[in-house]
Structure formats: structure tokens, C-alpha cells
Protein backbone atom coordinates (compact mmCIF):
# COMPACT_ATOMS: atom_id res chain seq x y z
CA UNK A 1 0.00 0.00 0.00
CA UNK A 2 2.88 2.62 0.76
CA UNK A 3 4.33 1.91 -2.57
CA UNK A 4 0.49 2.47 -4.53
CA UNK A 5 0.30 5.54 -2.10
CA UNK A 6 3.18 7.49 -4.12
CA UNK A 7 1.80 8.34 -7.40
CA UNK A 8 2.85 11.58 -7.53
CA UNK A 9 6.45 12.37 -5.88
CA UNK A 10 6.26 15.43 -3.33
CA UNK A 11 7.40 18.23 -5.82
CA UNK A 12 4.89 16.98 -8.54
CA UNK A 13 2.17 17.07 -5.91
CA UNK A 14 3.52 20.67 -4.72
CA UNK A 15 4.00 21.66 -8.07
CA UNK A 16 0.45 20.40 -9.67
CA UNK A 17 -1.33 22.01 -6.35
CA UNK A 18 0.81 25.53 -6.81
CA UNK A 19 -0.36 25.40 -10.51
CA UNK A 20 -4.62 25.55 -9.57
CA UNK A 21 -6.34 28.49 -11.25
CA UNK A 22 -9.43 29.55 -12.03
CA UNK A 23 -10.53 31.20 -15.54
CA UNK A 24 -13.37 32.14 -17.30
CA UNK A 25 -15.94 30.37 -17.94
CA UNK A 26 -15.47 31.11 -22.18
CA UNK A 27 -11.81 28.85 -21.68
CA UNK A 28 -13.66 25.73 -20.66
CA UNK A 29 -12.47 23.14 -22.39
CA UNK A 30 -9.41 24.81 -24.11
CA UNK A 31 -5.44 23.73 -23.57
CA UNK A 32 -4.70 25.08 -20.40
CA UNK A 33 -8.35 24.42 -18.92
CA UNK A 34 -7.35 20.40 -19.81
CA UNK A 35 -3.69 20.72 -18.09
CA UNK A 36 -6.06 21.46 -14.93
CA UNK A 37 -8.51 19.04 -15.59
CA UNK A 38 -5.38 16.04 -15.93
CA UNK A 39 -3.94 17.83 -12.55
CA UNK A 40 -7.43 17.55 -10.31
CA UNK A 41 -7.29 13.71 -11.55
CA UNK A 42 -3.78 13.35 -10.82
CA UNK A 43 -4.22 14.98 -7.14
CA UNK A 44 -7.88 13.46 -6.85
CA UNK A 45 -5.96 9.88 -7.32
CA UNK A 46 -3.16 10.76 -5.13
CA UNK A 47 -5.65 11.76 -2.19
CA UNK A 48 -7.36 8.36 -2.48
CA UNK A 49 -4.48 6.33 -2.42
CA UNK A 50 -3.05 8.81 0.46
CA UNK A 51 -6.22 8.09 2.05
CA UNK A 52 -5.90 4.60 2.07
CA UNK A 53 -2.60 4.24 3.27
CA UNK A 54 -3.18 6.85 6.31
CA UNK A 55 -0.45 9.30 4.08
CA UNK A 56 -2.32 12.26 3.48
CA UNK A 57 -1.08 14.78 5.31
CA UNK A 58 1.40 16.10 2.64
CA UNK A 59 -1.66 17.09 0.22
CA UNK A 60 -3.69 18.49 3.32
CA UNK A 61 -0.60 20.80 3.63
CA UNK A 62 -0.03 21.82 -0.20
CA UNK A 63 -4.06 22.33 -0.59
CA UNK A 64 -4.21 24.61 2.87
CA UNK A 65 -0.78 26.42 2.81
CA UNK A 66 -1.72 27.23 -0.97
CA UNK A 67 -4.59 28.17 -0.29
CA UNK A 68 -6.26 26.21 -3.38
CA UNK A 69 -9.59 25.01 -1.68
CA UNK A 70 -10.93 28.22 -2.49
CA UNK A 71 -10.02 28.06 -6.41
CA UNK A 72 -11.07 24.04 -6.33
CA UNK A 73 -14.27 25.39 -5.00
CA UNK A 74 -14.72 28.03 -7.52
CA UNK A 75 -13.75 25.59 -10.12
CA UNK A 76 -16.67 23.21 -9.00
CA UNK A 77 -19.25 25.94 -9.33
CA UNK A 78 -17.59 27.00 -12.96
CA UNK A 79 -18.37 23.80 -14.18
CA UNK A 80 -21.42 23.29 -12.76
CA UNK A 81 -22.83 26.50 -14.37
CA UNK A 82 -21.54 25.38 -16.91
CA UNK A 83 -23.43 22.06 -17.21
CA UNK A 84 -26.91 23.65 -16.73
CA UNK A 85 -26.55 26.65 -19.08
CA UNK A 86 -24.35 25.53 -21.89
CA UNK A 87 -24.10 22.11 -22.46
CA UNK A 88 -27.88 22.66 -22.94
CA UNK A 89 -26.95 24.90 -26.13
CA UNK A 90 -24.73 22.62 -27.14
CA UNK A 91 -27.16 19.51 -27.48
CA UNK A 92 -29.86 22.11 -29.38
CA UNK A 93 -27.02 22.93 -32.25
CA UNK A 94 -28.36 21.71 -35.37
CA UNK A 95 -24.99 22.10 -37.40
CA UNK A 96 -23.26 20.70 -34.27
CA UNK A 97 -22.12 16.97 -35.40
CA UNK A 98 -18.87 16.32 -33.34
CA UNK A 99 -16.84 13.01 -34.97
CA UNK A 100 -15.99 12.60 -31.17
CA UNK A 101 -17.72 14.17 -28.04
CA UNK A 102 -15.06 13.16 -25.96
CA UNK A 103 -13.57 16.28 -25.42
CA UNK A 104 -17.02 17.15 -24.11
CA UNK A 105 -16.88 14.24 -21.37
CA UNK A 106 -14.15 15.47 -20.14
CA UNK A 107 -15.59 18.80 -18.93
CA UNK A 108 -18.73 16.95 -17.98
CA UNK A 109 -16.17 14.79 -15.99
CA UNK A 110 -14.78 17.75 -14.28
CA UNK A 111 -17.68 18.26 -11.60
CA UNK A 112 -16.70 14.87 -10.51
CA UNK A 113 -13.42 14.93 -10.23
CA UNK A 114 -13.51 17.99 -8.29
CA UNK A 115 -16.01 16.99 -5.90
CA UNK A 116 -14.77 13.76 -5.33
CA UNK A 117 -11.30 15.61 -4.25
CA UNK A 118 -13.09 17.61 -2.18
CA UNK A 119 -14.96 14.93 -0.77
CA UNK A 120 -12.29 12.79 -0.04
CA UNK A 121 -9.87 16.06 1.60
CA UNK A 122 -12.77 17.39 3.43
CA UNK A 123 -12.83 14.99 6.51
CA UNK A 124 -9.56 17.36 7.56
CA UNK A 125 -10.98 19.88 9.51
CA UNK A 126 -7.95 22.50 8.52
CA UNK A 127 -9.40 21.85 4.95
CA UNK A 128 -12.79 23.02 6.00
CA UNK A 129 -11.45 26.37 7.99
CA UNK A 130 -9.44 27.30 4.78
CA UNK A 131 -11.99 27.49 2.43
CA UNK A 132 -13.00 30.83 4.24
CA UNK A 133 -15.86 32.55 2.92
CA UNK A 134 -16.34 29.92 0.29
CA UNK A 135 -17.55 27.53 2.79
CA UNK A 136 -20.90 29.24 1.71
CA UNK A 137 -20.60 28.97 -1.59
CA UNK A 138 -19.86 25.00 -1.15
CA UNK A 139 -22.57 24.55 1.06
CA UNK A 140 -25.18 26.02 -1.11
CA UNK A 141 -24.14 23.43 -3.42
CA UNK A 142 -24.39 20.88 -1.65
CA UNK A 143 -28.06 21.93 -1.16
CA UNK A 144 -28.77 22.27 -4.90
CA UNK A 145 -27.27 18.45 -5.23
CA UNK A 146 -29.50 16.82 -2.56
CA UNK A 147 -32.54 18.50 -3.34
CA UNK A 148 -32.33 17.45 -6.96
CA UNK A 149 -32.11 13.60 -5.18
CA UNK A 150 -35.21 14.43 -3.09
CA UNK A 151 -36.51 14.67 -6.46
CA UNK A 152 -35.74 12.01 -7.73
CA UNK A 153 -36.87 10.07 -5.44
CA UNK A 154 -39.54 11.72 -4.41
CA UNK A 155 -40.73 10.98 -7.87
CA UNK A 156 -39.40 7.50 -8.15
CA UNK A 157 -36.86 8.98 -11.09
CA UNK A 158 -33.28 7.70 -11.07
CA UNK A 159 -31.00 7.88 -14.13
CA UNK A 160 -30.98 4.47 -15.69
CA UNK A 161 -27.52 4.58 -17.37
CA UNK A 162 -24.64 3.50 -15.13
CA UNK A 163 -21.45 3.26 -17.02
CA UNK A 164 -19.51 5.95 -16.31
CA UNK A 165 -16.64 5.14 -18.85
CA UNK A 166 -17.06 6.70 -22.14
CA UNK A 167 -17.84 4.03 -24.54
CA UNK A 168 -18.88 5.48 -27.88
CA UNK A 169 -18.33 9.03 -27.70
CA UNK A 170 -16.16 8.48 -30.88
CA UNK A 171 -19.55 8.16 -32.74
CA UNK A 172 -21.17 10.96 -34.58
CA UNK A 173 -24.79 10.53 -33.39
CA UNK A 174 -23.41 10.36 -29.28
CA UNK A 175 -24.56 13.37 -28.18
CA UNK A 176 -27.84 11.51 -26.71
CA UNK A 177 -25.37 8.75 -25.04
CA UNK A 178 -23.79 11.63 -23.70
CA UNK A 179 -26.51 12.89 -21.75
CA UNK A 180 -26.99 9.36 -20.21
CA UNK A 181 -23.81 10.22 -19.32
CA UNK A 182 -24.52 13.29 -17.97
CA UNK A 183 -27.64 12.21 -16.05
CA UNK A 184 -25.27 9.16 -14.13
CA UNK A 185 -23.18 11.38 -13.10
CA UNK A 186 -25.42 13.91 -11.33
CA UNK A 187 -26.22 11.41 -9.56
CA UNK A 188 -22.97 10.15 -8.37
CA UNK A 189 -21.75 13.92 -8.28
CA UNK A 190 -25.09 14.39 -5.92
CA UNK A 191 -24.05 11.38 -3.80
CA UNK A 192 -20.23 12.57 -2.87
CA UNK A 193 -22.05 16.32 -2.23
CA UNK A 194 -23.98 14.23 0.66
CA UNK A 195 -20.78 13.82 2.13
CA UNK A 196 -18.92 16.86 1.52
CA UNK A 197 -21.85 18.24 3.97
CA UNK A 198 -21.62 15.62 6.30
CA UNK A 199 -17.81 16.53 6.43
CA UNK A 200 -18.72 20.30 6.78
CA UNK A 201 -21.39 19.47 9.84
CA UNK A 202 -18.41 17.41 11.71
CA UNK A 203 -16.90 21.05 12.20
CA UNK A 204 -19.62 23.09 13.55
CA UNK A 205 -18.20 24.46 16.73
CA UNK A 206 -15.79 26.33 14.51
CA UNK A 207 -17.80 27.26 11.52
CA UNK A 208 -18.56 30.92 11.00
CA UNK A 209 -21.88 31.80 11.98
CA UNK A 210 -23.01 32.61 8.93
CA UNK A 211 -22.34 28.96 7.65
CA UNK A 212 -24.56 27.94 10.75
CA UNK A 213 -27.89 29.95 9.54
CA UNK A 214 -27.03 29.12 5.96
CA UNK A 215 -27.71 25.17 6.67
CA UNK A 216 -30.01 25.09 9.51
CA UNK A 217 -32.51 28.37 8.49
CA UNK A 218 -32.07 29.27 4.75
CA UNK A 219 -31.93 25.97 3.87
CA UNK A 220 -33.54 24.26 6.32
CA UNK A 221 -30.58 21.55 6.08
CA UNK A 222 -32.51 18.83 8.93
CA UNK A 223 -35.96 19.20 7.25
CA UNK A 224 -33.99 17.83 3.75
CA UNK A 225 -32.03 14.73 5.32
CA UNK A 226 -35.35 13.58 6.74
CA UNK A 227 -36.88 13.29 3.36
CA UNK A 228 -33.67 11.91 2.12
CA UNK A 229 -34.25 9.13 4.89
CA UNK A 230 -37.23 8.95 4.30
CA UNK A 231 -37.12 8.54 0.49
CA UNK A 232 -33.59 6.88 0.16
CA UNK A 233 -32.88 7.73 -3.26
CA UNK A 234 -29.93 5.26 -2.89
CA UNK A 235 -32.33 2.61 -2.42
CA UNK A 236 -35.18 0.85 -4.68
CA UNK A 237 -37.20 -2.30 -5.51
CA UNK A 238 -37.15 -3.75 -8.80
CA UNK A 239 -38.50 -7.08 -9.77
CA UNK A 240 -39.55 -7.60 -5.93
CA UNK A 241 -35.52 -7.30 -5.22
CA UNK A 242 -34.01 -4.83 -3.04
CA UNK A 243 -31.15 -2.73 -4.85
CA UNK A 244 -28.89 -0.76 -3.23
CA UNK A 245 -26.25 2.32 -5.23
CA UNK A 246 -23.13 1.47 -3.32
CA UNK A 247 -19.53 1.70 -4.59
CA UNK A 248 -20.69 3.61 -7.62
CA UNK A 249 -23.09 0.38 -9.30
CA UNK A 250 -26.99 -0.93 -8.33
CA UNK A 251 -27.03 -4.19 -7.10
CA UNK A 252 -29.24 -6.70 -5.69
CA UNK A 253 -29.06 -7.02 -1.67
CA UNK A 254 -29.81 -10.33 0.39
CA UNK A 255 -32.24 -10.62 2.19
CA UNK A 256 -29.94 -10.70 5.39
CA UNK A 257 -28.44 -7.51 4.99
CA UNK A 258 -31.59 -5.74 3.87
CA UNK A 259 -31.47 -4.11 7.50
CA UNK A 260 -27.54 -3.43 6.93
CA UNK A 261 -26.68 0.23 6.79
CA UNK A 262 -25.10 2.09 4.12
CA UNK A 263 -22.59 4.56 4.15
CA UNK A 264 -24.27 6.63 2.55
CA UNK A 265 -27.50 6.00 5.15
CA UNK A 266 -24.58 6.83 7.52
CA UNK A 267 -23.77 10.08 6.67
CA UNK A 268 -27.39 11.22 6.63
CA UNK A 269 -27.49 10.21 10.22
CA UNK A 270 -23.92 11.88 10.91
CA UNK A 271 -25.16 15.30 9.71
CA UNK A 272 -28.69 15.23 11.42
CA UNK A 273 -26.62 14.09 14.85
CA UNK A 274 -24.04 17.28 14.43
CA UNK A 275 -27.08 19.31 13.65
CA UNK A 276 -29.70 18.60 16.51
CA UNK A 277 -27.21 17.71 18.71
CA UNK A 278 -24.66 20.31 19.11
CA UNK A 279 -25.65 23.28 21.42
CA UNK A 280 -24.82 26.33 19.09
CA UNK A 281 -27.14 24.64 16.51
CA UNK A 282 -29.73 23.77 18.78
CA UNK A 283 -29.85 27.67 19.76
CA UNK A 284 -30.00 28.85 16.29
CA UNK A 285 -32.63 26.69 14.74
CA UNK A 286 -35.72 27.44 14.57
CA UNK A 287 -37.78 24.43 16.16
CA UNK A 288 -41.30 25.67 14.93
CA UNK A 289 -44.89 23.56 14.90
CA UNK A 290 -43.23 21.93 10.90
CA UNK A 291 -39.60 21.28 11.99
CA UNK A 292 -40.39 19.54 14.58
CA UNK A 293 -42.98 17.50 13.18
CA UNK A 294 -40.83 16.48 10.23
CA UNK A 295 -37.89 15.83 12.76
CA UNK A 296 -40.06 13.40 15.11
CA UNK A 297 -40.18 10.98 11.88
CA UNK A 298 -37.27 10.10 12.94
CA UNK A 299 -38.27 8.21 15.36
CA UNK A 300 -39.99 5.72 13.39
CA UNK A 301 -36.12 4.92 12.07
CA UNK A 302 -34.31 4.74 15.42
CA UNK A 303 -34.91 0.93 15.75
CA UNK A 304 -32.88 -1.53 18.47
CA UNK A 305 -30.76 -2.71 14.77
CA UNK A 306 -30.28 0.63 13.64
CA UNK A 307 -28.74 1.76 16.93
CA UNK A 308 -26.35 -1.34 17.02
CA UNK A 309 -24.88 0.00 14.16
CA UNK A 310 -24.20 3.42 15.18
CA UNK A 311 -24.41 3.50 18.61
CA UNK A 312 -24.40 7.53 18.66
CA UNK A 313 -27.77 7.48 17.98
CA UNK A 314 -28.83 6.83 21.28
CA UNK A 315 -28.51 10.39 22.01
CA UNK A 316 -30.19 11.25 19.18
CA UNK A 317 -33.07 8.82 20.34
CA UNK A 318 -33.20 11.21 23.61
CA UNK A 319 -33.59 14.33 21.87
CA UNK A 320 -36.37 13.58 20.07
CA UNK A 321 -38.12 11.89 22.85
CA UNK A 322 -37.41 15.27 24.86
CA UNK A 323 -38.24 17.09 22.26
CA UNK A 324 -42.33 15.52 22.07
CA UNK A 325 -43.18 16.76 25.61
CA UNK A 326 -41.52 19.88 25.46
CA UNK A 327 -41.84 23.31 23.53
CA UNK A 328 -38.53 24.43 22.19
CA UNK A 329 -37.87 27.85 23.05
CA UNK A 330 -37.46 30.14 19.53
CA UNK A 331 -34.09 31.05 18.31
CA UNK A 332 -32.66 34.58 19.45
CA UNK A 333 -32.61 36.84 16.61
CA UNK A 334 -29.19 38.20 16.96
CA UNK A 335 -28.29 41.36 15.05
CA UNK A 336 -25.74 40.18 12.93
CA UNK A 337 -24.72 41.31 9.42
CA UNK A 338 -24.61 37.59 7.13
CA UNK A 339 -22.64 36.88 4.76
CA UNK A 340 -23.95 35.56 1.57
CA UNK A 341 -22.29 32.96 -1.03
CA UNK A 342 -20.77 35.47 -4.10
CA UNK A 343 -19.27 32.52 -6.37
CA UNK A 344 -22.23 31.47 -8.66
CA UNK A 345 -23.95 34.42 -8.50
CA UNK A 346 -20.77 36.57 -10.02
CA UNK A 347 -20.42 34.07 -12.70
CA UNK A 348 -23.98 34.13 -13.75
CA UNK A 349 -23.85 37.67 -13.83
CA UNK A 350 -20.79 38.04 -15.62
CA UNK A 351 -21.71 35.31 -18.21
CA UNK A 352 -25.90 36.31 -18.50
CA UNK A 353 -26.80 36.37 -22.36
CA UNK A 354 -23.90 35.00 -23.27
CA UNK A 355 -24.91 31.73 -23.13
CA UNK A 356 -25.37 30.85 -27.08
CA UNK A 357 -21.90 32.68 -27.84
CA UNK A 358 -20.03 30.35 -25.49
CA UNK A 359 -21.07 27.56 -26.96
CA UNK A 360 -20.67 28.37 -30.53
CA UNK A 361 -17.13 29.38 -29.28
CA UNK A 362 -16.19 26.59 -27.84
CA UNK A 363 -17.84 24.21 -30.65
CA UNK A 364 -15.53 26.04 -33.17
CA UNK A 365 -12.50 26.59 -30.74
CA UNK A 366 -12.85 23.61 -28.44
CA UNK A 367 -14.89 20.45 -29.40
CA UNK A 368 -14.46 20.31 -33.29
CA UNK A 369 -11.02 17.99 -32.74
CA UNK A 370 -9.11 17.11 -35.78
CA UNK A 371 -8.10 13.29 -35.50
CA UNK A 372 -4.64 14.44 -34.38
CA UNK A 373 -6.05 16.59 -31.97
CA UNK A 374 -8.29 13.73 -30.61
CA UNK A 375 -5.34 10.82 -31.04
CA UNK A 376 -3.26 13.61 -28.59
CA UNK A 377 -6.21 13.80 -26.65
CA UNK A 378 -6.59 10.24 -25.95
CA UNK A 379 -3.10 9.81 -25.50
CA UNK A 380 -2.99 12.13 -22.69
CA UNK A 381 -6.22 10.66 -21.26
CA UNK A 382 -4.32 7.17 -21.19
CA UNK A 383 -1.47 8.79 -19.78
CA UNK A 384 -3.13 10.73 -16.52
CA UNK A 385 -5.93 7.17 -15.85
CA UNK A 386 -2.77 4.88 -14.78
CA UNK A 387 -4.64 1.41 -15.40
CA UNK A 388 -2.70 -0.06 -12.41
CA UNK A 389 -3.40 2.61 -10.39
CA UNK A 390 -7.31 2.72 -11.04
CA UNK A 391 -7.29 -0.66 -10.79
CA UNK A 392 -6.51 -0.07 -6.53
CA UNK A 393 -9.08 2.80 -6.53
CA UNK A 394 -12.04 0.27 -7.95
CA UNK A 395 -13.90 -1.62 -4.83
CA UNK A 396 -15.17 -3.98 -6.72
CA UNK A 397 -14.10 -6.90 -9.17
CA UNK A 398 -14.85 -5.17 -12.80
CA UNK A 399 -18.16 -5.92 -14.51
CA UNK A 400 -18.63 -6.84 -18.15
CA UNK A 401 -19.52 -4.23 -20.86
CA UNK A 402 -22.32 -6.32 -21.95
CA UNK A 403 -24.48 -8.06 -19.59
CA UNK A 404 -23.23 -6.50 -16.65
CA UNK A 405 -22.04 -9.30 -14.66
CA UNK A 406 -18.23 -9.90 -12.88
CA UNK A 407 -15.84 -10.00 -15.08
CA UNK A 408 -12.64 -11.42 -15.64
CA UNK A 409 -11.32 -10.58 -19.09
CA UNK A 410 -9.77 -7.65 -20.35
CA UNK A 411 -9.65 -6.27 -23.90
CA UNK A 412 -6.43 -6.56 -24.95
CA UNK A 413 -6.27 -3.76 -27.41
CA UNK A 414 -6.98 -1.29 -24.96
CA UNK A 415 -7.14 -2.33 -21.68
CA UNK A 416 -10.27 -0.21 -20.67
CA UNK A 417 -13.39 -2.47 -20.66
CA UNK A 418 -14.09 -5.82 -19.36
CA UNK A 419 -15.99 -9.01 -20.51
CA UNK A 420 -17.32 -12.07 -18.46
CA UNK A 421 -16.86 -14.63 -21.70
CA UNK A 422 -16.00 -14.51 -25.24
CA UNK A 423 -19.36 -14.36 -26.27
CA UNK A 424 -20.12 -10.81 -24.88
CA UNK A 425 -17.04 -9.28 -26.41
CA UNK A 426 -17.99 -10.39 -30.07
CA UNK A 427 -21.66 -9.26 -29.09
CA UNK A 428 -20.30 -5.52 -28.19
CA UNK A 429 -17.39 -5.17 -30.33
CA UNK A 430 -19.71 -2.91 -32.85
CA UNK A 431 -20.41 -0.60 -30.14
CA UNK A 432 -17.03 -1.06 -28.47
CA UNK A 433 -14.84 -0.62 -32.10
CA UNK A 434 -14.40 3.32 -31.85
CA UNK A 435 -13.33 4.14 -28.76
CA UNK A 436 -11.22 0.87 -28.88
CA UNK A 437 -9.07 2.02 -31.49
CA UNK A 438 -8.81 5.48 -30.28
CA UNK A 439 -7.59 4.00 -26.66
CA UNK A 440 -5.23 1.46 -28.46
CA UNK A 441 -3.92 4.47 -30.96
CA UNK A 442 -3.26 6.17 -27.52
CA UNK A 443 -1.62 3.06 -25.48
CA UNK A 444 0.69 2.72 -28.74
CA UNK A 445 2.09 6.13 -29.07
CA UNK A 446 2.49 6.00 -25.32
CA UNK A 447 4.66 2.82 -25.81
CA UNK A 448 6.60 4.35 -28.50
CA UNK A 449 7.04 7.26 -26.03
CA UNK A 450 8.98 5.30 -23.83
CA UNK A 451 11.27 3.77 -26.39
CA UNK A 452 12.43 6.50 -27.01
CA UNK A 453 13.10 7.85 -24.28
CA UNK A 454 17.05 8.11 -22.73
């Protein structure tokens, strides 16, 4: 594990983290925006393996003395913006007939990286005082993320599509696979935002106090994560089978661990117990007639197996037995001057109208790739996703490109999808044949690379 742990030697970590800017939205997707999208992977890989290996101090530092979190949470937001206002432009352009959307993927991709850096960094609680002010900004998005899964599972909705990989973006007519693509990944992206703010509630005692009202009053943060329990858009029946989304894939659960909880069931709990439970909270939100109804559902979770599991929630069984017989006394209204998240709300502004002109720009400037261009592309893609080292980020034993089930063989042109027999890779080589030969192209030239090299 120490040995998987140093992907990046300390100066290319220092150097990569030094490197972090933000830009304008109009340079998404250009050169230099991709030399920061292939550094976020690089340092989103590193913290994982750090992670793993108890190692990632060093990165805490860089990211902190730096100050990047700030620019890695402006980035998020830039991307996201981008997603709901452009992208949209881009899939209404008639004349718009990309030979690849790959290099589209890749900013679609972005938002994930990002937040899964962030999500993974976050449990440092000198991470979460050095975002500063843009603590705000990151918790508002966190908000947007898990209300859009209240409503999707409030309305029994969840994107279908779960390969994350692109498979055929080499194709012409992709741009509709693409937003399969798109819609997986809010999910996922909405998933690791869940536990960004469950990282962000561990540190209430020292979060400004505008950060406080933010969660518990504009948003109404412990109102949310009840539905969310209540819902459990991570959760669903099909075919009279219980699936859970764990580990980034649906799959069937046993009947014996039906009452088994999730990490993600955990950090809903988490957040609700640093919410309720911790006295500055508790004197800053407002327990009206509604919040407290919605907050004595709880109850109805809180069984004997639940508890086992997380035995903290005894406490949390207390409150809310306290909290039936007794009228809460209402929140002081102190006279304070709050601060407000600036991020998304300066880059609408800055960017409003413009909408159609970015996208036209970036079509002609950006995501129009000559086959060079995308051969370089892919080469550089191959270069930054290390198949070893992926390999000791995935939890699971692959699954096969087809049919879904484990798999054991890989392709051996380019080493980037799996198969469970013979018979599936013949089945989805028509569908597999593009982006094949573009990965291949770019494991070749890599090859050659290091022939040649002194």
C-alpha cells in the first residue's frame, strides 16, 4: 500500500497544487483548462491512495498552505454553471455533429473529479477552515445536489444509465449517449455532495456563523435529510428485489443484509446528529410547529438494529423523545450582518446572455477535434488514468460491458473495458470498435514514447 500511495512524488504534488487556477468560464475546455482538468485527476488519485494508506497529510498541507480550496471550489461551481446553461446549447445545435464528443466528457467529468477531491480532503478539519468565505458557496451546493435527489426520489426517477466510462463518444450521433452520461453522473456527483456536507457538519463548533444559519434556516438543512431518509434515493425495488447504489453500481441485496446500513445512510445520520445535537445549533434553529414534526419521523427509524450499528444514535433517540413533551424555546434573533455565497452568482452575472456565444465558441474553438487533436487527446487521457493505479481505486471486481455481470477478461487492445466470456465481447465489439481504437492508438504512441526515451 505505501508503494500504490506514491503516485505523484512530493514536488509533482507541490507543483500540480501551486499550478490551480481559475478562468473564465469562455476557456472551458481549451489547452490550459485540460492541463487542470489532468492535474485535479492526478491529485484526486493521489488523495485516495493517500487516504488509504493513512499518508495524506502532505496534500492536506499543499491544498491549505496554498490556499487552493478556495479556487477548487470556484472551479466546482464554474463547471457546474456550466453544465446547466451551456451544455444545454450545445445539445440544441443543429450544425453541431462532433466526430468525437469526448472532449465534451471530459468537462462533464470535471464536476466529478472535483467533488470527489473535495470529498475525499474534506474529513480534515484544517481543509474546511481554509476554504474561508467559500464555505458558503460549497454549502449552497451541496443543497442544490440533494434537493435534486429528493426529487428524484420523491418521484421514483433515477437515471438508468450506469457506465460511467465513455464508450462510444467516438460516434457521430453520441450526443444523446452523452446525456446518459450526464444524467449518471449527477447522480454520483449528488451522492459525494452528501458527504462533503456531512464533512462540513463534523466542524460546527468552529464554523462561522453565517455557515450555521445558511444550513439550519435558509436551507432548512434537517428538514432535507429527513426526506432523504425517508425517500432513500440510494435505495429501490425492482423485480420484488431490493437494490442498493453502493460503490458507484446498483445491485441486488440479500435478504440478510436488507437491515444493513449504508454509508451513505450513515452520513445522513452523521449530519442530522451534528445538527440537533450540538448546542450552538440547537440555539440557532428554529424548532417551529413543521420542523419539529418532520424531525419526530425520525423516530420511526431509530430501531434496536439501527442503533447497534451506530451506537451515537442513542442520544439522538433522547432528543427527540425530549423534544415531544416539550416546547422548544425560539431562536434569538441576533443582530448580525450575514454573509452571503458570491461565487455562482458573479459568474452568472458576468456570463448572463452570453450563453449561445459560449457555446458556438467553444464548438468552433474547443470540441471540433481534428483526428490528431483527438489521437493527442486520448493519449494524454491514457497517460493521466494509470490502469494499475485505477485498478486499486475500484472496490469492486470489474463488470462486463455487456451483460453487466463480474468479469474477468480484459480487452487486450486497450485495456479499458471488461468481458465475463467470449461471447459478450464479439456481441459488443460494434459498439465497443471506436473508442477501442482510439484508446489502443493512444496506449501505442504511449509505448513508443517510452522507447524513445534516454
Amino acid at each position: 500500500m505505501a508503494e500504490a500511495a506514491a503516485l505523484l512524488l512530493p514536488g509533482e504534488a507541490e507543483a500540480l497544487v501551486q499550478a490551480l487556477r481559475s478562468g473564465p468560464l469562455l476557456n472551458t475546455g481549451d489547452r490550459g483548462w485540460l492541463r487542470q482538468h489532468e492535474a485535479i485527476e492526478k491529485l484526486n488519485m493521489q488523495a485516495i491512495l493517500s487516504a488509504s494508506a493513512g499518508q495524506e497529510q502532505l496534500l492536506i498541507e499543499l491544498l491549505v498552505n496554498y490556499a487552493k480550496i478556495p479556487t477548487l471550489i470556484e472551479e466546482l461551481i464554474s463547471v457546474e454553471i456550466w453544465k446547466h446553461k451551456v451544455f444545454p446549447v450545445l445539445c440544441q445545435l443543429k450544425d453541431f455533429k462532433p466526430k468525437s464528443t469526448f472532449p465534451i466528457y471530459l468537462v462533464l467529468h470535471h464536476e466529478a473529479s472535483i467533488v470527489n477531491l473535495l470529498e475525499t480532503v474534506f474529513f480534515h478539519k484544517e481543509i474546511c477552515e481554509s476554504a474561508e468565505d467559500t464555505i458558503l458557496d460549497l454549502i449552497d451546493y451541496s443543497y442544490r445536489k440533494l434537493t435534486l435527489l429528493a426529487a428524484w426520489s420523491t418521484n421514483g426517477e433515477f437515471p438508468a444509465h450506469e457506465k460511467l466510462l465513455p464508450e462510444d463518444l467516438t460516434n457521430a450521433s453520441s450526443m444523446q449517449e452523452l446525456q446518459k452520461q450526464a444524467e449518471m453522473m449527477e447522480f454520483k456527483i449528488s451522492l459525494r455532495a452528501l458527504s462533503v456536507l456531512r464533512f462540513i457538519t463534523d466542524q460546527v463548533d468552529s464554523l462561522p456563523l453565517s455557515a450555521l444559519t445558511r444550513m439550519l434556516n435558509t436551507h432548512n438543512v434537517p428538514c432535507l435529510l429527513v426526506e432523504l431518509l425517508e425517500h432513500c434515493p440510494w435505495s429501490r425495488r425492482e423485480a420484488g428485489k431490493l437494490k442498493k447504489f453502493e460503490n458507484g453500481v446498483w445491485h441486488v441485496v440479500p435478504p440478510e443484509d436488507h437491515v444493513r446500513m449504508t454509508k451513505l445512510d450513515g452520513q445522513v445520520w452523521i449530519a442530522l446528529y451534528n445538527l440537533l445535537l450540538s448546542p450552538e445549533c440547537q440555539r440557532k434553529y428554529n424548532l417551529d410547529g413543521f420542523n419539529k414534526s418532520q424531525l419526530l419521523k425520525l423516530r420511526a427509524f431509530l430501531t434496536d438494529v439501527l442503533i447497534d450499528q451506530l451506537p451515537n444514535l442513542v442520544e439522538m433517540q433522547r432528543f427527540l423523545s425530549h423534544l415531544i413533551v416539550t416546547e422548544p424555546v425560539p431562536p434569538k434573533k441576533d443582530l448580525i450582518l450575514e454573509q452571503v455565497p458570491v461565487i455562482r452568482d458573479r459568474i452568472v452575472r458576468e456570463n448572463s446572455g452570453k450563453w449561445q456565444a459560449i457555446a458556438k465558441h467553444q464548438v468552433k474553438h474547443m470540441f471540433s477535434p481534428s483526428e490528431d487533436e483527438l489521437k493527442h487527446l486520448a493519449c494524454r487521457w491514457a497517460r493521466t488514468y494509470n490502469l494499475d493505479v485505477m485498478e486499486a481505486l475500484v472496490p469492486e471486481k470489474p463488470k462486463c460491458g455487456l451483460c453487466g455481470s463480474e468479469a474477468t477478461k480484459r480487452c487486450s487492445r486497450c485495456q479499458n473495458e471488461w468481458y465475463c466470456k467470449r461471447e459478450c465481447q464479439v456481441q459488443h465489439w460494434q459498439k465497443h470498435k471506436k473508442a477501442c481504437n482510439l484508446m489502443a492508438d493512444a496506449l501505442k504512441k504511449i509505448k513508443e514514447d517510452l522507447k524513445v526515451q534516454p
